[in-house]
PDB file of N, CA and C in Angstrom:
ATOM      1  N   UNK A   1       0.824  -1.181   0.000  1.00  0.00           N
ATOM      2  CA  UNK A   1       0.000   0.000   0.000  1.00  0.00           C
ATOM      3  C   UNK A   1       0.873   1.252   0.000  1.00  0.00           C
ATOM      4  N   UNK A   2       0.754   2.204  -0.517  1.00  0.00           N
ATOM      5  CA  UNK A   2       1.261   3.360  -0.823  1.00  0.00           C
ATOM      6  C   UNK A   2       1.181   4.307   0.632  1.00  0.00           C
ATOM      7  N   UNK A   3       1.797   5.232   1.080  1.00  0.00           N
ATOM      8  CA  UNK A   3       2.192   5.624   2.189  1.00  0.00           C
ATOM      9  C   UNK A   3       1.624   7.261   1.736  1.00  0.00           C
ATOM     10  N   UNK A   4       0.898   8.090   2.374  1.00  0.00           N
ATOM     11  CA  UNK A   4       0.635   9.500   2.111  1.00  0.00           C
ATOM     12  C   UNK A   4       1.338  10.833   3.126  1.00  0.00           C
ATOM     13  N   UNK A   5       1.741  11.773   3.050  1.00  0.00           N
ATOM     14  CA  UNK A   5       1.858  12.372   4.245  1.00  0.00           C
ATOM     15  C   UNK A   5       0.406  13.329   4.108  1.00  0.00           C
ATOM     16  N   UNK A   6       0.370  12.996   6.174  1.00  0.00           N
ATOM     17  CA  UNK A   6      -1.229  13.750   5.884  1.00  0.00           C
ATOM     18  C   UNK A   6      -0.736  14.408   7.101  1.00  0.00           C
ATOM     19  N   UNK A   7      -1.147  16.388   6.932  1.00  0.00           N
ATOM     20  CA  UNK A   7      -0.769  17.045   7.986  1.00  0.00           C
ATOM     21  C   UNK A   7      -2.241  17.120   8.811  1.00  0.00           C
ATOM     22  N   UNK A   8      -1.619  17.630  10.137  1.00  0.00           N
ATOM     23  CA  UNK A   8      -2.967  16.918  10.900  1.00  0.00           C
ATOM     24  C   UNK A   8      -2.417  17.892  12.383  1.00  0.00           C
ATOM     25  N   UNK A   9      -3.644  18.325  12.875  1.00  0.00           N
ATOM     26  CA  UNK A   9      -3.652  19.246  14.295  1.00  0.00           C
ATOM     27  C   UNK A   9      -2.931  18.559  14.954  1.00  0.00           C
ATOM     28  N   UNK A  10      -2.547  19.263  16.302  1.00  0.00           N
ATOM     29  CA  UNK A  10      -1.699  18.438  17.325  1.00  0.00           C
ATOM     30  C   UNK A  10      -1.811  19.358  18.231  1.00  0.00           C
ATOM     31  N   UNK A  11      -1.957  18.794  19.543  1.00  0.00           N
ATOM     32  CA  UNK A  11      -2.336  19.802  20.461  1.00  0.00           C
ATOM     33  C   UNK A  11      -1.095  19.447  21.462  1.00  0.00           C
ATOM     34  N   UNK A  12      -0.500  20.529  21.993  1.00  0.00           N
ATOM     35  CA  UNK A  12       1.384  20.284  21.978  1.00  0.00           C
ATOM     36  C   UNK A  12       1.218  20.747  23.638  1.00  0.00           C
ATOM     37  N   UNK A  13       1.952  20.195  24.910  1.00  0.00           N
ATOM     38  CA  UNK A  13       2.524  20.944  25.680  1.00  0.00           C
ATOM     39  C   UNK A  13       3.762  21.304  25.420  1.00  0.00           C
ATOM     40  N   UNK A  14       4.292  22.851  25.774  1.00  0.00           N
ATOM     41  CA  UNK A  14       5.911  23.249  25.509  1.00  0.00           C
ATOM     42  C   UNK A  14       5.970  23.598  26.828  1.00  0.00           C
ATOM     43  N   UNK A  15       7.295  22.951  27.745  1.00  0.00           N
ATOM     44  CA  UNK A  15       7.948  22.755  28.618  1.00  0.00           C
ATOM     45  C   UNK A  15       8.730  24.427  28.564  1.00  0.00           C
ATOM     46  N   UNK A  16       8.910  24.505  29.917  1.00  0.00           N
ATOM     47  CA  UNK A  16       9.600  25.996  30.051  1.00  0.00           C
ATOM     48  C   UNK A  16      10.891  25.956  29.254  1.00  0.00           C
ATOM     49  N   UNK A  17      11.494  24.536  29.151  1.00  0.00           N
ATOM     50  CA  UNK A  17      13.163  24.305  28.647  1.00  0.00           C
ATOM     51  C   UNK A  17      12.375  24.134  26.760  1.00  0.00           C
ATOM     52  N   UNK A  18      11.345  24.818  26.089  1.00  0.00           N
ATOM     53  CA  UNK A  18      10.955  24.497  25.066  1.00  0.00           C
ATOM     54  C   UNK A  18      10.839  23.195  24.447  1.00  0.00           C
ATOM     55  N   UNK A  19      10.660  22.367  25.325  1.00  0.00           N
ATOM     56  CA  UNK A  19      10.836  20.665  24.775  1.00  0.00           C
ATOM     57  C   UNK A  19       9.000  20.558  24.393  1.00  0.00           C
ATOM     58  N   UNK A  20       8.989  20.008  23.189  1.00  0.00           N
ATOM     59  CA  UNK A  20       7.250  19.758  22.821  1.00  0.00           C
ATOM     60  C   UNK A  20       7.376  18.279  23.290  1.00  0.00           C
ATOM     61  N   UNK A  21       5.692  18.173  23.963  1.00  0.00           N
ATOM     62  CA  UNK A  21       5.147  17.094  23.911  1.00  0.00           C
ATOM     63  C   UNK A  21       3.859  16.920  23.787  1.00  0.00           C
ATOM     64  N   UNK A  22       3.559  16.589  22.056  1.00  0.00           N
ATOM     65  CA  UNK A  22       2.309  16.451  21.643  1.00  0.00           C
ATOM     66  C   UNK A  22       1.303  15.763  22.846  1.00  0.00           C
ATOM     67  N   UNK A  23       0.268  15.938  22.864  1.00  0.00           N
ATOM     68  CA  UNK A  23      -0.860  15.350  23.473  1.00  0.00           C
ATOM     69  C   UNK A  23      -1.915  14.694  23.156  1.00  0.00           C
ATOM     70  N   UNK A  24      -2.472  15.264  21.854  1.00  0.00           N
ATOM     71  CA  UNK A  24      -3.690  15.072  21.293  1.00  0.00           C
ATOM     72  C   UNK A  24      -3.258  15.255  20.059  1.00  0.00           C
ATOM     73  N   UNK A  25      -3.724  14.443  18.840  1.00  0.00           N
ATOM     74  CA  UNK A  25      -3.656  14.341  17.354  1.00  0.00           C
ATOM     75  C   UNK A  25      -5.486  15.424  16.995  1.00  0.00           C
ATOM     76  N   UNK A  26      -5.433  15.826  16.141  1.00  0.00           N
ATOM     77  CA  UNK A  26      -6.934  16.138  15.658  1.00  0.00           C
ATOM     78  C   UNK A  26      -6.722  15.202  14.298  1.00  0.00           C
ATOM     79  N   UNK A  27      -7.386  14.531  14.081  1.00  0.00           N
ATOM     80  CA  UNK A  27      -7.907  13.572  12.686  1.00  0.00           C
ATOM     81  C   UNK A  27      -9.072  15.105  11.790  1.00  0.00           C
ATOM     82  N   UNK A  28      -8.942  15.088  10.682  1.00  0.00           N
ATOM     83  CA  UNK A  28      -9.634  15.701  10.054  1.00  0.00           C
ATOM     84  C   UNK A  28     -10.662  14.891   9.136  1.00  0.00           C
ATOM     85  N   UNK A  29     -11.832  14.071   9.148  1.00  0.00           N
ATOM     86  CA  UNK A  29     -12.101  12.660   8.375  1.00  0.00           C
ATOM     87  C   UNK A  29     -13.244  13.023   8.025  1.00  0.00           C
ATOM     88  N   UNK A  30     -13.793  12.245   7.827  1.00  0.00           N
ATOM     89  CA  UNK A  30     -14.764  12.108   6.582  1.00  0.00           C
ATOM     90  C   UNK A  30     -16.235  12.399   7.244  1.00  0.00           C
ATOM     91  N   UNK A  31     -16.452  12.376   8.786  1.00  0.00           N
ATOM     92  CA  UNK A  31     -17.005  12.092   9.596  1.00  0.00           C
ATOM     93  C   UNK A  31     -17.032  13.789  10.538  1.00  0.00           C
ATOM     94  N   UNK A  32     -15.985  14.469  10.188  1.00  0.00           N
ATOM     95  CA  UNK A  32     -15.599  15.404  10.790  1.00  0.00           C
ATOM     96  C   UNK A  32     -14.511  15.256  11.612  1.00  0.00           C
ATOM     97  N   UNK A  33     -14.441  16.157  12.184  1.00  0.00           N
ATOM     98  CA  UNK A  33     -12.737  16.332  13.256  1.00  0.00           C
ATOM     99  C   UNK A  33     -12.799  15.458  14.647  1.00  0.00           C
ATOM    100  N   UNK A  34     -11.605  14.632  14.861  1.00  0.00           N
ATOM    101  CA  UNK A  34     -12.120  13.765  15.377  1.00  0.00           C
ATOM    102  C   UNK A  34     -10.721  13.856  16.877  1.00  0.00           C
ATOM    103  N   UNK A  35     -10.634  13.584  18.053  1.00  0.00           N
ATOM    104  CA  UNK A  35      -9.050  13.666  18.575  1.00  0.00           C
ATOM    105  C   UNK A  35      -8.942  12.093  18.947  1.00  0.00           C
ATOM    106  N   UNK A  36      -7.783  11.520  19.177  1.00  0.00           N
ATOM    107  CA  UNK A  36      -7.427  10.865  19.308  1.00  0.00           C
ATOM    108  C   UNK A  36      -5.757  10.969  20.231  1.00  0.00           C
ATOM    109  N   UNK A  37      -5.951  10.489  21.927  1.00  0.00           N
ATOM    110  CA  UNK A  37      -4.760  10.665  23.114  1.00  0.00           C
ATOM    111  C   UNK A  37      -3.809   9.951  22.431  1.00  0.00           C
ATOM    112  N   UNK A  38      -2.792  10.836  22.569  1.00  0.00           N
ATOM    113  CA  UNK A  38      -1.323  10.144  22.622  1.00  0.00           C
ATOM    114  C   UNK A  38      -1.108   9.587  23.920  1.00  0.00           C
ATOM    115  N   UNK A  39      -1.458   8.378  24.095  1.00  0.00           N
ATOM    116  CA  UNK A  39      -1.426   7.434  24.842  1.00  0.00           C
ATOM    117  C   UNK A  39       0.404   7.165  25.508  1.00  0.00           C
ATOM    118  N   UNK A  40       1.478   7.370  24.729  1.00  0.00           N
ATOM    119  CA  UNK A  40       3.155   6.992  25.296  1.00  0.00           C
ATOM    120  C   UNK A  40       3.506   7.696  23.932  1.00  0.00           C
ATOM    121  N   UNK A  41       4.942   8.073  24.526  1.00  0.00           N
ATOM    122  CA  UNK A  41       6.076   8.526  23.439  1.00  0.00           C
ATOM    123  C   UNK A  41       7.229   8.038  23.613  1.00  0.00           C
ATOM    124  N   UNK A  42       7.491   6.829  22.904  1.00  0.00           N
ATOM    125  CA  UNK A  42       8.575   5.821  23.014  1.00  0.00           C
ATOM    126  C   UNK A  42      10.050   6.419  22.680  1.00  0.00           C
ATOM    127  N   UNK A  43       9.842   7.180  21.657  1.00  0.00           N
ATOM    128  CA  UNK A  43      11.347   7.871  21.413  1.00  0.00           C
ATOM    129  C   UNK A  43      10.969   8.834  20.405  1.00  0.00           C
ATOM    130  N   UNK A  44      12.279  10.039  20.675  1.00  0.00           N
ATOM    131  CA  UNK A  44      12.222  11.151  19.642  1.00  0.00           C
ATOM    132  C   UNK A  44      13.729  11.333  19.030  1.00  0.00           C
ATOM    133  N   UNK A  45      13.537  11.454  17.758  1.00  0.00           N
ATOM    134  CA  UNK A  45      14.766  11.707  16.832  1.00  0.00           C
ATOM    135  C   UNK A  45      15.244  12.521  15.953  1.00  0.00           C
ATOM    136  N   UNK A  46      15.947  12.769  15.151  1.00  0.00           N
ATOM    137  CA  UNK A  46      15.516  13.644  14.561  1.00  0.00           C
ATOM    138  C   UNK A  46      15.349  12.584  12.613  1.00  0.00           C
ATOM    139  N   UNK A  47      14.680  12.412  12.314  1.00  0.00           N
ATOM    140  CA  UNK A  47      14.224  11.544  11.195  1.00  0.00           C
ATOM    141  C   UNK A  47      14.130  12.318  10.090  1.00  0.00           C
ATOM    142  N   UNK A  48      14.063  11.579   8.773  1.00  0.00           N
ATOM    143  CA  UNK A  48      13.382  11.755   7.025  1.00  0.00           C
ATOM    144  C   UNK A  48      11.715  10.409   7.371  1.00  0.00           C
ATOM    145  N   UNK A  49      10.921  10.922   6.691  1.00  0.00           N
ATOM    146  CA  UNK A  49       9.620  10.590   6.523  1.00  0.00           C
ATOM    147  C   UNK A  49       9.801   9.672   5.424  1.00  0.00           C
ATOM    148  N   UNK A  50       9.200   8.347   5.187  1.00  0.00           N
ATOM    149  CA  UNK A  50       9.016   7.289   3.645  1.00  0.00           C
ATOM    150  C   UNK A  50       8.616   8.248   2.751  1.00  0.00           C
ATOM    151  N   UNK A  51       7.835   9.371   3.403  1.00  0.00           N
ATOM    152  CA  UNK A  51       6.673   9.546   2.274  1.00  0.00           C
ATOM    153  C   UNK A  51       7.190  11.259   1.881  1.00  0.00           C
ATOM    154  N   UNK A  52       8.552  11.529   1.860  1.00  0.00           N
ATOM    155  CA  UNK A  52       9.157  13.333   1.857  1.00  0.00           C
ATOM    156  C   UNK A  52       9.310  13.923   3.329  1.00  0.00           C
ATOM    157  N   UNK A  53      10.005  14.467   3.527  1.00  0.00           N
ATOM    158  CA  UNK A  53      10.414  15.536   4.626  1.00  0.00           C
ATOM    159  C   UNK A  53      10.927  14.694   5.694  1.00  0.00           C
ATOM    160  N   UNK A  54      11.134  15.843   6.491  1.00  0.00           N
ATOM    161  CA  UNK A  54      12.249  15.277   7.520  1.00  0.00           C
ATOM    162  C   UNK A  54      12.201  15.788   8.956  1.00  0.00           C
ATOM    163  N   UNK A  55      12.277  15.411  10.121  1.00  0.00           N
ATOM    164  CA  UNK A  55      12.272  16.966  11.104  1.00  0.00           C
ATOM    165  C   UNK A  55      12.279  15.972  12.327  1.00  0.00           C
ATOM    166  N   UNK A  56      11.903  15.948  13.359  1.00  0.00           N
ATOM    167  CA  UNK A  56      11.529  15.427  14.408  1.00  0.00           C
ATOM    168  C   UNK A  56      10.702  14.557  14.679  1.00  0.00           C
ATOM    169  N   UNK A  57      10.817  12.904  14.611  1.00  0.00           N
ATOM    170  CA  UNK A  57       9.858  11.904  14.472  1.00  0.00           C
ATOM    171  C   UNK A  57       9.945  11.736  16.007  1.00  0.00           C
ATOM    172  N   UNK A  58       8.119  11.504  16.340  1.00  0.00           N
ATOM    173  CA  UNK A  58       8.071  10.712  17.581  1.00  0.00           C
ATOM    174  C   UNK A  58       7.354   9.623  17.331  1.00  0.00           C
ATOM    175  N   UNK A  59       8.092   8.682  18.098  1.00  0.00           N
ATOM    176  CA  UNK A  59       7.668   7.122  17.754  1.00  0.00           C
ATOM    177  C   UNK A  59       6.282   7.176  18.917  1.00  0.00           C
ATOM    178  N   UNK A  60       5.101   7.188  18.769  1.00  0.00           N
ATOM    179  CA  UNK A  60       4.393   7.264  19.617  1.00  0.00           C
ATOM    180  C   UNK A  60       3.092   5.824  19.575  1.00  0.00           C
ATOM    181  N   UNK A  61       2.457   5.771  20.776  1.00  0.00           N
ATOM    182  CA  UNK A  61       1.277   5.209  20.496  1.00  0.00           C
ATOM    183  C   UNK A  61      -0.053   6.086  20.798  1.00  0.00           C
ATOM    184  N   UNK A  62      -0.550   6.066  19.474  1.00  0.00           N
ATOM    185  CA  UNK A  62      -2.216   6.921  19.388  1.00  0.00           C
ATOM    186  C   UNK A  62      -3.030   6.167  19.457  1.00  0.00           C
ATOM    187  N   UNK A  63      -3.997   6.205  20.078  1.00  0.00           N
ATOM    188  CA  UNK A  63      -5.107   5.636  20.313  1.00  0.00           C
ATOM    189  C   UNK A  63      -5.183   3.730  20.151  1.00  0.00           C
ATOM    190  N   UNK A  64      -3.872   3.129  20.788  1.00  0.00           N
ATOM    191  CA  UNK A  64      -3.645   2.020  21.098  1.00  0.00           C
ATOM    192  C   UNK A  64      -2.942   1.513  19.679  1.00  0.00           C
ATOM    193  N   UNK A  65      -2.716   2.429  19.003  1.00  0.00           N
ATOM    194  CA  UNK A  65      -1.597   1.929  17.558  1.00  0.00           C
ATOM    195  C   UNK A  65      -0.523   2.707  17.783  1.00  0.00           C
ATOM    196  N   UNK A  66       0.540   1.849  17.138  1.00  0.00           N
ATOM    197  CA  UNK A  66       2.059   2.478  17.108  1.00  0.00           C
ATOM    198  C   UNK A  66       1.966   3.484  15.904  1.00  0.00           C
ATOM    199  N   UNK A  67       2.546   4.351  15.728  1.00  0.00           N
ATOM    200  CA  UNK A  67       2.151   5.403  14.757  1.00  0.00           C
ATOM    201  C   UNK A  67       3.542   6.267  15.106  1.00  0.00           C
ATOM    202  N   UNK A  68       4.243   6.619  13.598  1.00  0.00           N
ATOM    203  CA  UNK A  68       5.305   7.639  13.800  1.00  0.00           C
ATOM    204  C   UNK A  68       4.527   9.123  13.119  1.00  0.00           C
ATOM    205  N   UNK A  69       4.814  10.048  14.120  1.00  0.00           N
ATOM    206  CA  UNK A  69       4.363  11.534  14.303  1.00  0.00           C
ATOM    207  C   UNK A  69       5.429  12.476  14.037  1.00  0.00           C
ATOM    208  N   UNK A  70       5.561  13.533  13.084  1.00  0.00           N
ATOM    209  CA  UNK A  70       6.824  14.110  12.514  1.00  0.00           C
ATOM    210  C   UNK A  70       6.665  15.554  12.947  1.00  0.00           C
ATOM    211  N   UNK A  71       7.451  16.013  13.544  1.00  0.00           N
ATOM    212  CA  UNK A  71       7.262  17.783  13.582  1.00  0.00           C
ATOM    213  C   UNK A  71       8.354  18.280  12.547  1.00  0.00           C
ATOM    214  N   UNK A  72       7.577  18.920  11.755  1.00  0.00           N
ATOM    215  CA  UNK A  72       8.164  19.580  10.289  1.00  0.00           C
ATOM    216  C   UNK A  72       8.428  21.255  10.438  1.00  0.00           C
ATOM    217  N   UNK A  73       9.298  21.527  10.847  1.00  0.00           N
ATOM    218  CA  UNK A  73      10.019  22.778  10.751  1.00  0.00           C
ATOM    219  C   UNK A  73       8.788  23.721  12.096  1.00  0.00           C
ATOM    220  N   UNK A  74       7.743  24.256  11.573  1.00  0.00           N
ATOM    221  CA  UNK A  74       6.163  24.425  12.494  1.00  0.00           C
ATOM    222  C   UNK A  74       5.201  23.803  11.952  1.00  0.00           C
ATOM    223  N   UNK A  75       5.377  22.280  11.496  1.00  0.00           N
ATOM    224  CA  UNK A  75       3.862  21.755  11.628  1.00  0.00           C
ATOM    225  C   UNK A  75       3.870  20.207  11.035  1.00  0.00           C
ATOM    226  N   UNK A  76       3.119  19.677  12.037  1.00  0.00           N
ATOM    227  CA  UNK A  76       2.960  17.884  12.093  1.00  0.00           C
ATOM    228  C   UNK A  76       2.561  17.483  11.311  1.00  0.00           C
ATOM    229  N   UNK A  77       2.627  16.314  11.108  1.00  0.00           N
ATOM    230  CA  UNK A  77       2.148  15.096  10.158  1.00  0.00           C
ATOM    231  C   UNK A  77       2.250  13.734  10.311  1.00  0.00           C
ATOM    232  N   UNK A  78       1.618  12.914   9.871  1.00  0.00           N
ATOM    233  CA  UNK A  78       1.771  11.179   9.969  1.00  0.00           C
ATOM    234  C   UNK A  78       1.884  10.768   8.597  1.00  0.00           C
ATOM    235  N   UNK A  79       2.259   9.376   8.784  1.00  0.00           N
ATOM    236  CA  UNK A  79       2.804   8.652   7.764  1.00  0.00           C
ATOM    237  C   UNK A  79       1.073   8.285   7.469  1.00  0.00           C
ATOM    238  N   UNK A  80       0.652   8.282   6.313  1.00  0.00           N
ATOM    239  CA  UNK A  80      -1.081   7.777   6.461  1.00  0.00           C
ATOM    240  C   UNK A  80      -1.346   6.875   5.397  1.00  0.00           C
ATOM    241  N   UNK A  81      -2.499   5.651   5.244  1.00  0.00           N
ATOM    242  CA  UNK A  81      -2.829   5.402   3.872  1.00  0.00           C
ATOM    243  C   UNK A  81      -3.566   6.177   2.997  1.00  0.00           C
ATOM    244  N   UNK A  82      -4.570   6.864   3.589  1.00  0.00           N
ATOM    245  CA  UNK A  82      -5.353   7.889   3.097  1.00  0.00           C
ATOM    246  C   UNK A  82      -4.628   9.214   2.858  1.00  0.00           C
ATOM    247  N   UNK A  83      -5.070   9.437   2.084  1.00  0.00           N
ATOM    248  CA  UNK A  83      -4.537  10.839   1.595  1.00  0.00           C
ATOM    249  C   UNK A  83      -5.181  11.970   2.273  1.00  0.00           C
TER     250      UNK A  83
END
């Protein structure tokens, strides 16, 4: 299956030492806007995306799936099937 980048809300705490830690994803779907808890954040790196770009991957689990989450220069995205 083909891999999309899909940019997508993120609702961020920033730490006084400026360290982000996403909280909440917003899904934008078909259904309307939807959130979904960042449940753990297993590790952060600084990564390239399968699908273009590059920036700050967090290996996280959303809503009980493993899912890598990218902060792109000012603004997120996931690796998605849907476009």
């Amino acid at each position: 299956m083909r891999l999309y980048k899909r940019y997508v809300e993120v609702i961020v705490l920033t730490s006084k030492e400026e360290k982000l830690k996403p909280l909440y994803l917003i899904w934008d779907g078909e259904e309307g806007k939807e959130s979904f808890r960042i449940d753990k954040i297993y590790n952060i790196r600084k990564a390239a995306s399968q699908v273009g770009g590059c920036g700050l991957l967090y290996e996280c689990r959303i809503d009980g799936k493993d899912r890598f989450l990218f902060y792109e220069r000012d603004r997120w995205f996931i690796e998605s099937y849907k476009p």
